[in-house]
N, C-alpha and C. Protein backbone atom coordinates (compact mmCIF):
# COMPACT_ATOMS: atom_id res chain seq x y z
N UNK A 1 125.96 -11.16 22.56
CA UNK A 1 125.95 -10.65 23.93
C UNK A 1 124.72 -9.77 24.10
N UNK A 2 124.12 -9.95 25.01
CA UNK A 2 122.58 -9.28 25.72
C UNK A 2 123.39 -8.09 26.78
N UNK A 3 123.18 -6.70 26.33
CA UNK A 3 123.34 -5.72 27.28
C UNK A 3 121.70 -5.51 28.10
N UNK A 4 121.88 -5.15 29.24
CA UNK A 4 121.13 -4.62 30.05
C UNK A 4 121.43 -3.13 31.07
N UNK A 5 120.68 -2.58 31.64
CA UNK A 5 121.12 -1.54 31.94
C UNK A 5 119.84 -1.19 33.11
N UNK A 6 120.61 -0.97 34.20
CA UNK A 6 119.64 -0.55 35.27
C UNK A 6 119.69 0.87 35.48
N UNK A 7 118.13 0.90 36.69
CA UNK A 7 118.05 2.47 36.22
C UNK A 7 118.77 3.53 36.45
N UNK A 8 119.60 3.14 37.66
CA UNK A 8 120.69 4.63 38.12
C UNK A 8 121.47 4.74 37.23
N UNK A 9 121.98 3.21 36.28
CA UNK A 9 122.71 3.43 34.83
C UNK A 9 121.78 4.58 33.81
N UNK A 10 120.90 4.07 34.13
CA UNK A 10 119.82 4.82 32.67
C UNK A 10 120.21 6.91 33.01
N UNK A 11 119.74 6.87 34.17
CA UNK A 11 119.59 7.62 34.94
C UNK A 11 120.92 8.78 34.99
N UNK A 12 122.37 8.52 35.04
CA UNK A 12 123.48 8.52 35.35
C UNK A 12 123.71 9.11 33.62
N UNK A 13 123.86 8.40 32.95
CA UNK A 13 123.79 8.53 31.15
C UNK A 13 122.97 9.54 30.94
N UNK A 14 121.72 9.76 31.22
CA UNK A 14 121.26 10.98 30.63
C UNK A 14 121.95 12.21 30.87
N UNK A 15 122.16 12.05 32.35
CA UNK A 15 122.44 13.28 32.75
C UNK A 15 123.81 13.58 31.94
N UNK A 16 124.65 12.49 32.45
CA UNK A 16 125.79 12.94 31.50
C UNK A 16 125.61 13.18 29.85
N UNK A 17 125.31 12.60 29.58
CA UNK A 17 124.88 13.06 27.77
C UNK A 17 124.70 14.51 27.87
N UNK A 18 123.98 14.94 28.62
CA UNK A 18 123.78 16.43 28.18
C UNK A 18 125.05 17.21 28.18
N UNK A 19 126.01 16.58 28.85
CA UNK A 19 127.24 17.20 29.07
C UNK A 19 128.26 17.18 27.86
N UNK A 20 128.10 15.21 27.89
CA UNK A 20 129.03 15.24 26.43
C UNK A 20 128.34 14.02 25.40
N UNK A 21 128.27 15.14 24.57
CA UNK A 21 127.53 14.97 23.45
C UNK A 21 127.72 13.87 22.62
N UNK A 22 128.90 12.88 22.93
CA UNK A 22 129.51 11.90 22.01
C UNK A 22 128.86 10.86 23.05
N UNK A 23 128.42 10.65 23.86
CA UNK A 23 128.00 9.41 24.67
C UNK A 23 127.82 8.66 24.01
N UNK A 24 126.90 8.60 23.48
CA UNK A 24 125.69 7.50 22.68
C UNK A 24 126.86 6.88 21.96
N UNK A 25 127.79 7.30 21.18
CA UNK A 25 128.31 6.83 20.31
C UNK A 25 129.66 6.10 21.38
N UNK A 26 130.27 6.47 22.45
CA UNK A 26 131.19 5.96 23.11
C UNK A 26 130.53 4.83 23.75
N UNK A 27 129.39 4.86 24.50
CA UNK A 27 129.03 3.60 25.06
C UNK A 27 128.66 2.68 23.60
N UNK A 28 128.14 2.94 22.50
CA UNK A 28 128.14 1.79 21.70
C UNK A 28 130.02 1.26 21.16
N UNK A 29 130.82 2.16 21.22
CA UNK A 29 132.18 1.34 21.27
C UNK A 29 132.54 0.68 22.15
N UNK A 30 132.04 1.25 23.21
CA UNK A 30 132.60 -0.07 24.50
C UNK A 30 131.52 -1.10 24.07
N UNK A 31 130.19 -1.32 24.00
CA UNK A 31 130.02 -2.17 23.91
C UNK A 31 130.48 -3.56 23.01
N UNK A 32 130.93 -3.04 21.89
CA UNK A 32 131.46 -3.85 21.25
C UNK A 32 133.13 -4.20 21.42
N UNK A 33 133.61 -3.14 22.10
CA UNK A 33 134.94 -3.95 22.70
C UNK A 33 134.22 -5.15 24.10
N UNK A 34 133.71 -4.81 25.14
CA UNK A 34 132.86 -5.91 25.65
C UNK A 34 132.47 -6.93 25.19
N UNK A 35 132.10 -6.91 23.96
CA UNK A 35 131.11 -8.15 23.27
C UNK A 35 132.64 -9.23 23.14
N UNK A 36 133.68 -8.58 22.59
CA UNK A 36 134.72 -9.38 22.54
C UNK A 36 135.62 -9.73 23.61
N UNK A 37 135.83 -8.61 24.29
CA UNK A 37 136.62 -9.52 25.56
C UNK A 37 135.61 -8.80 26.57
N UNK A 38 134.58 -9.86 27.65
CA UNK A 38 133.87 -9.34 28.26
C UNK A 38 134.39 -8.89 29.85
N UNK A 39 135.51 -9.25 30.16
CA UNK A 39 136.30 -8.54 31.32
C UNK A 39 136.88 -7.77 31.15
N UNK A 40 137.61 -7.65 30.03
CA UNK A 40 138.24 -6.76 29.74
C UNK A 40 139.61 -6.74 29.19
N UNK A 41 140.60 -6.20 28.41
CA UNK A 41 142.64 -6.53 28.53
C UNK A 41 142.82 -5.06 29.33
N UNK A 42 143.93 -5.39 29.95
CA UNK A 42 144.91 -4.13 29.82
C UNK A 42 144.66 -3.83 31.67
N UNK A 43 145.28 -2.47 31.91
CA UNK A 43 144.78 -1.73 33.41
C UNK A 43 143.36 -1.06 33.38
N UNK A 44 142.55 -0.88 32.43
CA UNK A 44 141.51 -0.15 32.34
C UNK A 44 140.09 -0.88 33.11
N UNK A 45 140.50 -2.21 33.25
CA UNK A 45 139.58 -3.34 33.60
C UNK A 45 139.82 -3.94 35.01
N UNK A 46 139.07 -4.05 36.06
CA UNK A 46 139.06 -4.76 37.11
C UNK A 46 137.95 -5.16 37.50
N UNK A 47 138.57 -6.47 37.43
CA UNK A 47 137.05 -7.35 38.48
C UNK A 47 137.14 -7.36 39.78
N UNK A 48 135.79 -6.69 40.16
CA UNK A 48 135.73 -5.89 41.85
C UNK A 48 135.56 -7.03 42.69
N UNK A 49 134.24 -7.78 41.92
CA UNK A 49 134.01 -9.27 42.65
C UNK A 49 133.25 -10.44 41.72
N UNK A 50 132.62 -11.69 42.55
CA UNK A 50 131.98 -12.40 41.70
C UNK A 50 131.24 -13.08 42.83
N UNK A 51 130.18 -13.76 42.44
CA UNK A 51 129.26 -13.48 43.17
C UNK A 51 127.85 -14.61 42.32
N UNK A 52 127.58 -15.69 42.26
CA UNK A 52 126.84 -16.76 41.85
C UNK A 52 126.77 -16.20 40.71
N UNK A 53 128.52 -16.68 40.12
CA UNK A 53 128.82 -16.68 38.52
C UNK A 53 128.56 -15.32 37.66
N UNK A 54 128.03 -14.05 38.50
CA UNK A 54 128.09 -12.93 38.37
C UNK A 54 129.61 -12.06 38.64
N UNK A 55 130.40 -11.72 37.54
CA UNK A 55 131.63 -10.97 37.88
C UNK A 55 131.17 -9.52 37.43
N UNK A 56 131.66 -8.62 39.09
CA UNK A 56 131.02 -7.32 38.55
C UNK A 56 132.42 -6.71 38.39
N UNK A 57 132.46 -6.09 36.90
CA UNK A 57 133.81 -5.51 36.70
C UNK A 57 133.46 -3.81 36.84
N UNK A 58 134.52 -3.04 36.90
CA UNK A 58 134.63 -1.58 37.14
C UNK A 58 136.00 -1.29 35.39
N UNK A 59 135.11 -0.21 34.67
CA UNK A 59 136.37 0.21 33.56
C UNK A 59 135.87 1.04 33.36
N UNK A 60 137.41 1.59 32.32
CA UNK A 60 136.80 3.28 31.78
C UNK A 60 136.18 3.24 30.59
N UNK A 61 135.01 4.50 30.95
CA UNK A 61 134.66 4.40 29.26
C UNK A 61 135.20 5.34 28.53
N UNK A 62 136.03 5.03 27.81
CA UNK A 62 136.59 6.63 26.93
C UNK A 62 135.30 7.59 25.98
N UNK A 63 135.51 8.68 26.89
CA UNK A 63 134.91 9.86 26.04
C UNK A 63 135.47 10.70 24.88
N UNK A 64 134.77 10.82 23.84
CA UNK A 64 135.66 11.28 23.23
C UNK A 64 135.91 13.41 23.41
N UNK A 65 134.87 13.78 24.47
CA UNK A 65 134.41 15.25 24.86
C UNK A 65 135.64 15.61 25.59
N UNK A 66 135.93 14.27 26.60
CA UNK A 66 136.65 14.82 27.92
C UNK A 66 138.18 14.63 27.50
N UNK A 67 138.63 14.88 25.70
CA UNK A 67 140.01 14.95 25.28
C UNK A 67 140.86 14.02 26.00
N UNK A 68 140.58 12.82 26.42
CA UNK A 68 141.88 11.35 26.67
C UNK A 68 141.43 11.18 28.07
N UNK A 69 140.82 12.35 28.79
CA UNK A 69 140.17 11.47 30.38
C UNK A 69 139.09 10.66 29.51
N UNK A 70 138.13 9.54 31.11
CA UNK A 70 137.41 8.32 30.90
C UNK A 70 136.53 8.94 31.51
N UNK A 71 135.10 8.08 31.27
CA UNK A 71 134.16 8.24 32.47
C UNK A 71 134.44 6.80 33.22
N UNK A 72 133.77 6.35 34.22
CA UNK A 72 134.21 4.90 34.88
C UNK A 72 132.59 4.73 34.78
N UNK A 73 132.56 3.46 34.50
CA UNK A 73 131.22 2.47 34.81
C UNK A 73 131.44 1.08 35.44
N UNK A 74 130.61 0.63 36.05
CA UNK A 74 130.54 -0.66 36.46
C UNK A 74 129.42 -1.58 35.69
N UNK A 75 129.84 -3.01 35.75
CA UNK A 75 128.84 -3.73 35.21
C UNK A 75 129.23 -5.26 35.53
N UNK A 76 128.01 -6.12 35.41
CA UNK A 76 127.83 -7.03 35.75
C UNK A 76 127.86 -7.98 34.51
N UNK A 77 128.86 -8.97 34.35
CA UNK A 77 128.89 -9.87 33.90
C UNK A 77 128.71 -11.29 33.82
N UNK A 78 127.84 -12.08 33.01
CA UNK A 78 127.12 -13.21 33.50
C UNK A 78 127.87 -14.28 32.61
N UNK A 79 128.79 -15.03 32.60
CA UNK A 79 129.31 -16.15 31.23
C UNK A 79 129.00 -17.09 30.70
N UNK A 80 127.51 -17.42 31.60
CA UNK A 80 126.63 -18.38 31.48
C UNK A 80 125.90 -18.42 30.56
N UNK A 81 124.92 -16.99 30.79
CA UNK A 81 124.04 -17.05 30.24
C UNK A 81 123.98 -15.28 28.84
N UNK A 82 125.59 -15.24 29.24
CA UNK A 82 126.11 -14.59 28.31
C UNK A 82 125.49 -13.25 28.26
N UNK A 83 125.18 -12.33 29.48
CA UNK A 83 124.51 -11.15 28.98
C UNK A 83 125.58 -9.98 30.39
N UNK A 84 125.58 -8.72 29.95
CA UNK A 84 126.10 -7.77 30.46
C UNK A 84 125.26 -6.67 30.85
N UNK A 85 125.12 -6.25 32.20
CA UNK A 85 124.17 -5.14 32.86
C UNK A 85 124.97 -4.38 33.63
N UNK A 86 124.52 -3.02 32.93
CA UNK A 86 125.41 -1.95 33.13
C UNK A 86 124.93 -1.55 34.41
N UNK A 87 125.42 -1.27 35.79
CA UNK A 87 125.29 -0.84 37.30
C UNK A 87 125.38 0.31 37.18
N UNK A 88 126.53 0.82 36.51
CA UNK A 88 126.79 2.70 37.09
C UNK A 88 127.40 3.14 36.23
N UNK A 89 127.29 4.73 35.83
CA UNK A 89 128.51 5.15 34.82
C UNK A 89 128.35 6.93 36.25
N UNK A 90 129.97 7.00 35.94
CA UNK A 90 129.83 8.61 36.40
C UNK A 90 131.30 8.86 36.12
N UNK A 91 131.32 10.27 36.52
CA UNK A 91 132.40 11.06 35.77
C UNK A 91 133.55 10.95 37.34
N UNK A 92 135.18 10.54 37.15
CA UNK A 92 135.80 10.87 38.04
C UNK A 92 135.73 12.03 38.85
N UNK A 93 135.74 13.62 38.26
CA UNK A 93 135.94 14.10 38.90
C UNK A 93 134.65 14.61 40.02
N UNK A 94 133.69 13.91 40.05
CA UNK A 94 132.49 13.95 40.63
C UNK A 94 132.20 12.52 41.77
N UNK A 95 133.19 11.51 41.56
CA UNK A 95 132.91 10.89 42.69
C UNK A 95 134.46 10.07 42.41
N UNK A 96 134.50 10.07 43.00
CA UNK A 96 136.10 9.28 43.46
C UNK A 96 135.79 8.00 43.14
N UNK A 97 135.03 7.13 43.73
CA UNK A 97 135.15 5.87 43.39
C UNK A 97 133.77 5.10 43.18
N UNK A 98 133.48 3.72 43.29
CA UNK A 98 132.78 3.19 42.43
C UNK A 98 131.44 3.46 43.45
N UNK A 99 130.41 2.99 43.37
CA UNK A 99 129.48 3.20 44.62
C UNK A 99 129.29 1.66 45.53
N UNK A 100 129.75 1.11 46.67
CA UNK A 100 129.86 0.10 46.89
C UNK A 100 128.39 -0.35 47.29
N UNK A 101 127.73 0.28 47.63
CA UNK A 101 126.55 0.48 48.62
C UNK A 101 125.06 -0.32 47.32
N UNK A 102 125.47 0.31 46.10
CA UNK A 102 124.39 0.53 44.55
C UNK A 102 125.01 -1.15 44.05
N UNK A 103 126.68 -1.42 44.53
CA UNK A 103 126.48 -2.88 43.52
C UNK A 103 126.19 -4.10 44.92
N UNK A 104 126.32 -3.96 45.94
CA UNK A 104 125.82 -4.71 47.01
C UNK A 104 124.39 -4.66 47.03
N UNK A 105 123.64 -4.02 46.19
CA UNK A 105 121.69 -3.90 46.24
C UNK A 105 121.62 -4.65 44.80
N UNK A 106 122.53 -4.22 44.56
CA UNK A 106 122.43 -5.00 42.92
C UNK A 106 122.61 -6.53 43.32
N UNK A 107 123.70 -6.59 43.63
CA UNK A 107 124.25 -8.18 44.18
C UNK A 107 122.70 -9.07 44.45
N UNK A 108 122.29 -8.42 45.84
CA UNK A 108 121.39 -9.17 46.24
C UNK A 108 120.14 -8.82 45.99
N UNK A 109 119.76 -8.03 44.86
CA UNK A 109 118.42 -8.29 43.77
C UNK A 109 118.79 -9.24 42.98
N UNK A 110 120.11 -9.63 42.53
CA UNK A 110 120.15 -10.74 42.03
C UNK A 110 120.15 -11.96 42.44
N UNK A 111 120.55 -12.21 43.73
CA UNK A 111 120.39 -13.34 44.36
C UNK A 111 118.85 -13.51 44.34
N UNK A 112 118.16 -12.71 44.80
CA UNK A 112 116.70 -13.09 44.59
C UNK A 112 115.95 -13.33 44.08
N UNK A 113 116.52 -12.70 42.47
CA UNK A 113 115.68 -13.58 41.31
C UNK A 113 116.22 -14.98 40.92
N UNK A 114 117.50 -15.83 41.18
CA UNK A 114 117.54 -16.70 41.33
C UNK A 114 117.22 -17.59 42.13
């Protein structure tokens, strides 16, 4: 599996890292729970939409700082061509929900490179 990561992702991660210090090491566990089931099991996983074979899912990423709360990220999943691009990570208690506005620009930057 090919991760990718755009920049408000890039962007979003730093900032939080400074906060909690285990990041680096929590996003490389999700990634490898991803690599194996790339939607996801359980309630932690929802696919928001899909979109020319693009399914953009929304899950938590467990921190291990924030003692059993998640951070939430979104990302884009491709089954085709088998690669995963991370849209957004942020902390619940800082935004309620996913950003609809950031994966609809995403959506259709992707339509355009196809």
């Amino acid at each position: 599996m090919n991760f990718k990561e755009t920049p408000e992702f890039q962007r979003n991660f730093k900032r939080l890292k400074k906060k909690y210090l285990s990041l680096d090491e929590d996003l490389a566990e999700f990634k490898k729970v991803v690599s194996v089931f790339p939607l996801g099991r359980g309630k932690h996983f929802a696919v928001l939409t899909e979109k020319a074979g693009v399914k953009i899912v929304k899950a938590r990423l467990f921190c291990r700082y924030l003692k059993g709360d998640s951070l939430r990220t979104t990302y884009a999943y491709c089954e085709v061509e088998q690669w995963i691009e991370f849209i957004e990570l942020y902390a619940k208690n800082e935004q309620e929900t996913e950003s609809s506005w950031l994966i609809d620009s995403y959506l259709k930057s992707l339509s355009k490179e196809v």
